[in-house]
Protein backbone atom coordinates (compact mmCIF):
# COMPACT_ATOMS: atom_id res chain seq x y z
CA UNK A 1 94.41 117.52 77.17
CA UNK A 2 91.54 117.08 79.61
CA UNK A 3 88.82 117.71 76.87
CA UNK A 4 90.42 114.58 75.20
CA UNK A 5 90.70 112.57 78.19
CA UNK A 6 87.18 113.10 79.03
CA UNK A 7 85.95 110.02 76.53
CA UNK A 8 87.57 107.49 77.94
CA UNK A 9 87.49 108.98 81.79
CA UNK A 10 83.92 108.13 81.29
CA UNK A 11 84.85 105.04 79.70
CA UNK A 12 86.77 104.15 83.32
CA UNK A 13 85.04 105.50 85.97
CA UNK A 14 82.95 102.79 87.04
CA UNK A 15 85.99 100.82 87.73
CA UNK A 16 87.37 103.22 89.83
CA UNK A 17 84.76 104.05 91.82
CA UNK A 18 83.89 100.60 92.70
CA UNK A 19 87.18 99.60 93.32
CA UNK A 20 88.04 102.83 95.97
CA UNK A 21 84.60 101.94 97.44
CA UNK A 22 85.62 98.57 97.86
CA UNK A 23 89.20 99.56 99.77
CA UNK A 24 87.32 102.33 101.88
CA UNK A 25 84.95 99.57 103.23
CA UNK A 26 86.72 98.26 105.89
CA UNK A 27 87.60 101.19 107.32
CA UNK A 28 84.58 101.85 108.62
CA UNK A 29 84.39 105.53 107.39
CA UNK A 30 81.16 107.71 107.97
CA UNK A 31 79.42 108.41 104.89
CA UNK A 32 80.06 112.09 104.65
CA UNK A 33 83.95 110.92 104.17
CA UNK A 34 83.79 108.28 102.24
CA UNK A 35 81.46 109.72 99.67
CA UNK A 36 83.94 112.81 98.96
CA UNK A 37 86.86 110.68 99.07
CA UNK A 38 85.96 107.80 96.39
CA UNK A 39 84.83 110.80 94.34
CA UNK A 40 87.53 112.34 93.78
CA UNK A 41 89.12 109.86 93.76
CA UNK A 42 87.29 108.31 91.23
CA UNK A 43 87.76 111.53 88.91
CA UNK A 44 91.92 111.65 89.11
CA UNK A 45 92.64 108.10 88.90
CA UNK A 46 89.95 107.71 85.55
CA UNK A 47 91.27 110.97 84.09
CA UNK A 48 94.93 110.19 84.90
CA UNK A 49 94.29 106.63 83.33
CA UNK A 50 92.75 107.71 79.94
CA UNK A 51 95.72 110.56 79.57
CA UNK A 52 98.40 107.55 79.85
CA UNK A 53 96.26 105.30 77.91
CA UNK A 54 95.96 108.33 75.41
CA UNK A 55 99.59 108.92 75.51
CA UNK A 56 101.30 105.88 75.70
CA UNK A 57 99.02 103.42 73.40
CA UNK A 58 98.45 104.18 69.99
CA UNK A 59 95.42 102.26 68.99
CA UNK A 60 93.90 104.17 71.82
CA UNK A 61 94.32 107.74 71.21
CA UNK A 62 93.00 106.93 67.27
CA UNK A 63 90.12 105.67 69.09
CA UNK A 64 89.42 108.02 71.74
């Protein structure tokens, strides 16, 4: 199911990424922990996102 997923991860993670980054700021996090965390992050919550979308909305797993 990840193979499927993978269109509309990409689709996503710019969203994600910006939007971790942007509740990591004002913690005041070094780099080298911040960078690791809002990846991975970033990867999960996009892939977890297109599986539901996938899943749960029709129109959307025609699509993707």
């Amino acid at each position: 199911m990840l193979s499927r997923s993978a269109y509309g991860a990409l689709m996503l993670q710019t969203g994600f990424l910006l939007a971790l980054a942007l509740v990591l700021r004002p913690l005041a996090l070094p780099a080298e922990v911040e960078a690791p965390v809002v990846a991975i992050g970033g990867i999960i919550a996009s892939f977890g996102a297109a599986w539901l979308l996938i899943k749960k909305v029709s129109v959307v797993s025609r699509v993707l």
